[in-house]
PDB file of N, CA and C in Angstrom:
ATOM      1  N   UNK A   1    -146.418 -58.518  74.674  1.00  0.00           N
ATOM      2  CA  UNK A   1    -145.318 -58.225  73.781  1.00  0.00           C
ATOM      3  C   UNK A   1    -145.108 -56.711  73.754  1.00  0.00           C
ATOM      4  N   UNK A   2    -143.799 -56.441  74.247  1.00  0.00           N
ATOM      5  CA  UNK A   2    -143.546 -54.686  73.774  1.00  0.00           C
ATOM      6  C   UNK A   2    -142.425 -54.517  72.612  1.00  0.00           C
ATOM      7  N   UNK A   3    -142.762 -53.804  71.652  1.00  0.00           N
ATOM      8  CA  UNK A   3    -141.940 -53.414  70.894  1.00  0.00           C
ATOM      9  C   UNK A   3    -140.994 -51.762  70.710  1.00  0.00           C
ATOM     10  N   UNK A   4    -140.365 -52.038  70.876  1.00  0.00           N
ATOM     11  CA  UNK A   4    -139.592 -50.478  71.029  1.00  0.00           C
ATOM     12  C   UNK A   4    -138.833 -50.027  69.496  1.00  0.00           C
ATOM     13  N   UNK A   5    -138.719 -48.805  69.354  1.00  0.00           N
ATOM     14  CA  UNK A   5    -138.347 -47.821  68.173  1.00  0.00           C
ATOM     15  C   UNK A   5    -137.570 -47.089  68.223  1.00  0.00           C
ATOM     16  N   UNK A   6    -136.509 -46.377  67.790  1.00  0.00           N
ATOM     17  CA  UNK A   6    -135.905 -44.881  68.426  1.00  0.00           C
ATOM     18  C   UNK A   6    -135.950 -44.427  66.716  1.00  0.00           C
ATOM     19  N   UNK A   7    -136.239 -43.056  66.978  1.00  0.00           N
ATOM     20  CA  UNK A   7    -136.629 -42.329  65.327  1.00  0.00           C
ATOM     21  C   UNK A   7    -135.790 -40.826  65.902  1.00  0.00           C
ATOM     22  N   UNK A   8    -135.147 -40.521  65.268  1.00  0.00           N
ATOM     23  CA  UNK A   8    -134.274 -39.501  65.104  1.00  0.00           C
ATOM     24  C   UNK A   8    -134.371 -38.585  63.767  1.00  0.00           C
ATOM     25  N   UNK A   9    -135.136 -37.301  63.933  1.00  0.00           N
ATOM     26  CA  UNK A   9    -135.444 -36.160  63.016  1.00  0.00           C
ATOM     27  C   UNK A   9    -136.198 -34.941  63.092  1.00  0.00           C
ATOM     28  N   UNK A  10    -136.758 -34.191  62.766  1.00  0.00           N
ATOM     29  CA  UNK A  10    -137.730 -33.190  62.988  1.00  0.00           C
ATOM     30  C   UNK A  10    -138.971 -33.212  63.081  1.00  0.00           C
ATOM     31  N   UNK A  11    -139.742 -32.563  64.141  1.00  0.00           N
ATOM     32  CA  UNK A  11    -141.210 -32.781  64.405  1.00  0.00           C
ATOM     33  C   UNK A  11    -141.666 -31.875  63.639  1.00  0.00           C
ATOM     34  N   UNK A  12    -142.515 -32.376  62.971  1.00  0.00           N
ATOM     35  CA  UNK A  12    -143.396 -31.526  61.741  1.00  0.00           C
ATOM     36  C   UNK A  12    -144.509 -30.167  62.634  1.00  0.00           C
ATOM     37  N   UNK A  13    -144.724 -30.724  63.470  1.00  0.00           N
ATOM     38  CA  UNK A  13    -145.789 -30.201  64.289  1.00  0.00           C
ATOM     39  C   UNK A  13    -146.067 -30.463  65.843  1.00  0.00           C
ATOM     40  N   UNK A  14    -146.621 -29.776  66.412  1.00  0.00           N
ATOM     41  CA  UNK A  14    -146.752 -30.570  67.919  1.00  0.00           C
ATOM     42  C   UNK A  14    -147.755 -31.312  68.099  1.00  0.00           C
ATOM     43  N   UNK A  15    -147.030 -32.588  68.732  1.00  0.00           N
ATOM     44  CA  UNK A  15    -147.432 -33.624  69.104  1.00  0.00           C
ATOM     45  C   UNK A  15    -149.145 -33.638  69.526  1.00  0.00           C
ATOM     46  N   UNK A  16    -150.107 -34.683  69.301  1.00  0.00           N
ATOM     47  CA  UNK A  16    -151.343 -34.610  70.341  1.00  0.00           C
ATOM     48  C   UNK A  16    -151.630 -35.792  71.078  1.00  0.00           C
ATOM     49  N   UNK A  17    -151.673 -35.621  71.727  1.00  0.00           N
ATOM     50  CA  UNK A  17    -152.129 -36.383  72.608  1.00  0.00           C
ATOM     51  C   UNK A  17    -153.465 -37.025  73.378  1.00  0.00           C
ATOM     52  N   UNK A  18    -153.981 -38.486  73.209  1.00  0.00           N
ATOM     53  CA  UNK A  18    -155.239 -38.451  73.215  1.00  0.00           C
ATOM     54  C   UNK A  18    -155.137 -39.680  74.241  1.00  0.00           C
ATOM     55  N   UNK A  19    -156.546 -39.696  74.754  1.00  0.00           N
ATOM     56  CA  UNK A  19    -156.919 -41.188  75.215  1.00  0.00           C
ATOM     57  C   UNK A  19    -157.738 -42.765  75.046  1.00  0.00           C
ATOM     58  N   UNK A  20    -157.426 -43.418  74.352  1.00  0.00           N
ATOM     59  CA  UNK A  20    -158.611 -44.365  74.262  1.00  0.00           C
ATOM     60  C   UNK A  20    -159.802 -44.671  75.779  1.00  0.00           C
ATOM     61  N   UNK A  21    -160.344 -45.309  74.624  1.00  0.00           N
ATOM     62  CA  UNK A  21    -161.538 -45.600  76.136  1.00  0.00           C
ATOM     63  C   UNK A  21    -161.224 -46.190  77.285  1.00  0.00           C
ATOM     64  N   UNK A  22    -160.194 -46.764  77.321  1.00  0.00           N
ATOM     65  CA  UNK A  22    -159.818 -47.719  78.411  1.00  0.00           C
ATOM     66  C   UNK A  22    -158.715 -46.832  79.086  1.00  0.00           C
ATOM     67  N   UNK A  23    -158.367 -45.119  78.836  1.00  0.00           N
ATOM     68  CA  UNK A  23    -157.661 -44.393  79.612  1.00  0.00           C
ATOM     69  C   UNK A  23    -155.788 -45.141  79.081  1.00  0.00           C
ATOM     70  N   UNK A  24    -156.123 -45.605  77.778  1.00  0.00           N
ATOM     71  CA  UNK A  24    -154.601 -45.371  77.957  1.00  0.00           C
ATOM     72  C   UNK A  24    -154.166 -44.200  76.676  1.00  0.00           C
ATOM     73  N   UNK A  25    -152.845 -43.544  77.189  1.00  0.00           N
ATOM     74  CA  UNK A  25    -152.869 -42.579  76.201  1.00  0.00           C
ATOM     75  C   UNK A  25    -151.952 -42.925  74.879  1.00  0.00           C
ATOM     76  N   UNK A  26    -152.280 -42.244  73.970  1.00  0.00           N
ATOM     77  CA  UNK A  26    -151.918 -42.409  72.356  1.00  0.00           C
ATOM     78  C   UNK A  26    -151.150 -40.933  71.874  1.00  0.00           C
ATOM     79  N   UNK A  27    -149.820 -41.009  71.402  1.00  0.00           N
ATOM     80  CA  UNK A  27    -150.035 -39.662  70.886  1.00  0.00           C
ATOM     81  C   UNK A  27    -149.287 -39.684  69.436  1.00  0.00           C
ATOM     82  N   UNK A  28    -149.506 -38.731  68.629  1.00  0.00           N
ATOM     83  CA  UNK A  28    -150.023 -38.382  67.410  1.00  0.00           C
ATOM     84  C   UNK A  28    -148.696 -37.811  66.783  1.00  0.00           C
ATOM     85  N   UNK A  29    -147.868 -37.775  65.963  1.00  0.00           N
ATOM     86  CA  UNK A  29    -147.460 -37.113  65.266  1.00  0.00           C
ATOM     87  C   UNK A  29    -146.604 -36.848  64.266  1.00  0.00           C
ATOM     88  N   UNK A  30    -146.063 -35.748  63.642  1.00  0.00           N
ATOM     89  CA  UNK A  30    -145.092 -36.063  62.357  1.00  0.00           C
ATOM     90  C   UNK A  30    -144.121 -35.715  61.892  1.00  0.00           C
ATOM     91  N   UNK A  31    -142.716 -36.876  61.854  1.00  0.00           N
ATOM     92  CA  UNK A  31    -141.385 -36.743  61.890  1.00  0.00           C
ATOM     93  C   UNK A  31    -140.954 -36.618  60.843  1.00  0.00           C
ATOM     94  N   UNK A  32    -140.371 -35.761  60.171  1.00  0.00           N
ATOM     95  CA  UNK A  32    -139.615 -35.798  58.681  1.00  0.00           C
ATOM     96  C   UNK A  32    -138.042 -36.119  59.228  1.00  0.00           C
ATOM     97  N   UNK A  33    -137.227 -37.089  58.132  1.00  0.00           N
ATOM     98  CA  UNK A  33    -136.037 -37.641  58.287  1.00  0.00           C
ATOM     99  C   UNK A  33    -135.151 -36.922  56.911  1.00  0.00           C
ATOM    100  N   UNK A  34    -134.187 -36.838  57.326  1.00  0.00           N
ATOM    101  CA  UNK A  34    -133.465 -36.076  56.162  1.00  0.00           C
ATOM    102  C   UNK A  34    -132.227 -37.230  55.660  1.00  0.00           C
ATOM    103  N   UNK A  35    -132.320 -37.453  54.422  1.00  0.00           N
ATOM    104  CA  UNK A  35    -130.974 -38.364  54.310  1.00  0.00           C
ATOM    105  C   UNK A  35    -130.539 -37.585  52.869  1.00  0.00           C
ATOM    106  N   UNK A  36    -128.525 -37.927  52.846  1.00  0.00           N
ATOM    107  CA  UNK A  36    -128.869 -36.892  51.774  1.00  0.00           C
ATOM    108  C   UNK A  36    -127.509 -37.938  50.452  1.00  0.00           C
ATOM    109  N   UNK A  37    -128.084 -37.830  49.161  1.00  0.00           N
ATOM    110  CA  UNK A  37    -127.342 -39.105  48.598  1.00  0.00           C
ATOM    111  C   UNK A  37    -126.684 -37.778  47.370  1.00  0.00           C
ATOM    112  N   UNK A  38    -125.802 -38.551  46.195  1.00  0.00           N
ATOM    113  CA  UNK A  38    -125.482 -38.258  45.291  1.00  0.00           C
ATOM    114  C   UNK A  38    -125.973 -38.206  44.525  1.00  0.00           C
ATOM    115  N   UNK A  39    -126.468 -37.302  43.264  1.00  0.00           N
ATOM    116  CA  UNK A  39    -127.338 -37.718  41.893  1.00  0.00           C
ATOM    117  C   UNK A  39    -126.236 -38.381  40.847  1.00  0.00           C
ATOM    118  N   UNK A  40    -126.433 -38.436  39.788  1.00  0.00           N
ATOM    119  CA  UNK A  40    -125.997 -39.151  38.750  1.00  0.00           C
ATOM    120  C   UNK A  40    -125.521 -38.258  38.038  1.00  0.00           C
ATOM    121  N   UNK A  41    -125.230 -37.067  38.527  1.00  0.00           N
ATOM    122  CA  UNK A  41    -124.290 -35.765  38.259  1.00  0.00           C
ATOM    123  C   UNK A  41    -123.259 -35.931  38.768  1.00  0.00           C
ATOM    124  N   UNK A  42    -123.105 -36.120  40.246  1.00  0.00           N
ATOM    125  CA  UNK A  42    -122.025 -35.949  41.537  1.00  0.00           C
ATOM    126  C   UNK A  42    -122.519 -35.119  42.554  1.00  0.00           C
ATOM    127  N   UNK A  43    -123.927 -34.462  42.302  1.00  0.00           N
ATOM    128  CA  UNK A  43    -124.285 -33.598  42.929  1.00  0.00           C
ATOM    129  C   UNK A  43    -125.082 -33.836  43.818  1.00  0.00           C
ATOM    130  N   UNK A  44    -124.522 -33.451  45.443  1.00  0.00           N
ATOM    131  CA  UNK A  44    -124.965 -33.592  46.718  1.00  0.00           C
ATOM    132  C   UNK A  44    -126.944 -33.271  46.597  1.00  0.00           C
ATOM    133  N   UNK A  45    -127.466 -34.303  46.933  1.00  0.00           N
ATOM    134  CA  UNK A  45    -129.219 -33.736  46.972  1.00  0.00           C
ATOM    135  C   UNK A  45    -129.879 -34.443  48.236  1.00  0.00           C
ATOM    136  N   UNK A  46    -130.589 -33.373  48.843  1.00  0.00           N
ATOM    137  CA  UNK A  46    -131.437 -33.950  50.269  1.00  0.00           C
ATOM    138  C   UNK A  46    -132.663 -34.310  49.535  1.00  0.00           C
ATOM    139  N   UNK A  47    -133.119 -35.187  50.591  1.00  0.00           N
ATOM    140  CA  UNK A  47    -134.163 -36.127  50.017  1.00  0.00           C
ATOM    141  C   UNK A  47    -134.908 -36.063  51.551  1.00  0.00           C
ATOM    142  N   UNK A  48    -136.485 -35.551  52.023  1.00  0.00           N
ATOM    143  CA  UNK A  48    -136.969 -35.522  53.151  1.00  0.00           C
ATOM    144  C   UNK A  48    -138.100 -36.659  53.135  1.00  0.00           C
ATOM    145  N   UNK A  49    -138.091 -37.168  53.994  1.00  0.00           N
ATOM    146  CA  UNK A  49    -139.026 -38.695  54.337  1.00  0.00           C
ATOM    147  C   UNK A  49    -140.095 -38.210  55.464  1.00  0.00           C
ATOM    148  N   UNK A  50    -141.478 -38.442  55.200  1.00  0.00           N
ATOM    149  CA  UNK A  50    -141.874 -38.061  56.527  1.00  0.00           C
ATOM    150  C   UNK A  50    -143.153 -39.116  56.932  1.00  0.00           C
ATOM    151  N   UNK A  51    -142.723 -39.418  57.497  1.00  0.00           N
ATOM    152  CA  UNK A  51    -143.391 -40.586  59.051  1.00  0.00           C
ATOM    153  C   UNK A  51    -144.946 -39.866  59.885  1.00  0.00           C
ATOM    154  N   UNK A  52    -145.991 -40.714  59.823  1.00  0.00           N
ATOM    155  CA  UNK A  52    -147.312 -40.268  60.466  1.00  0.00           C
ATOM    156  C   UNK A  52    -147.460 -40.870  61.183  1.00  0.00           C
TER     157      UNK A  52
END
């Protein structure tokens, strides 16, 4: 079974990259997403989400 993703946002940091024992590689890292809503004012506010 393969499952696929597409994530669209900013890399917190650079990526790492590792190997399990069996030589396959894994890599590491962390995306913040920006979405940005209205408050209960009218007033435009970003809100940052971040993904490990």
């Amino acid at each position: 079974m393969l499952n696929k993703i597409m994530l669209i946002g900013n890399l917190g940091k650079d990526p790492e990259m590792n190997y399990t024992p069996s030589g396959t590689a894994v890599t590491k890292f962390s995306l913040a997403v920006n979405r940005y809503r209205k408050s209960s004012t009218g007033e435009r506010q970003e809100e940052t989400e971040w993904f490990n």
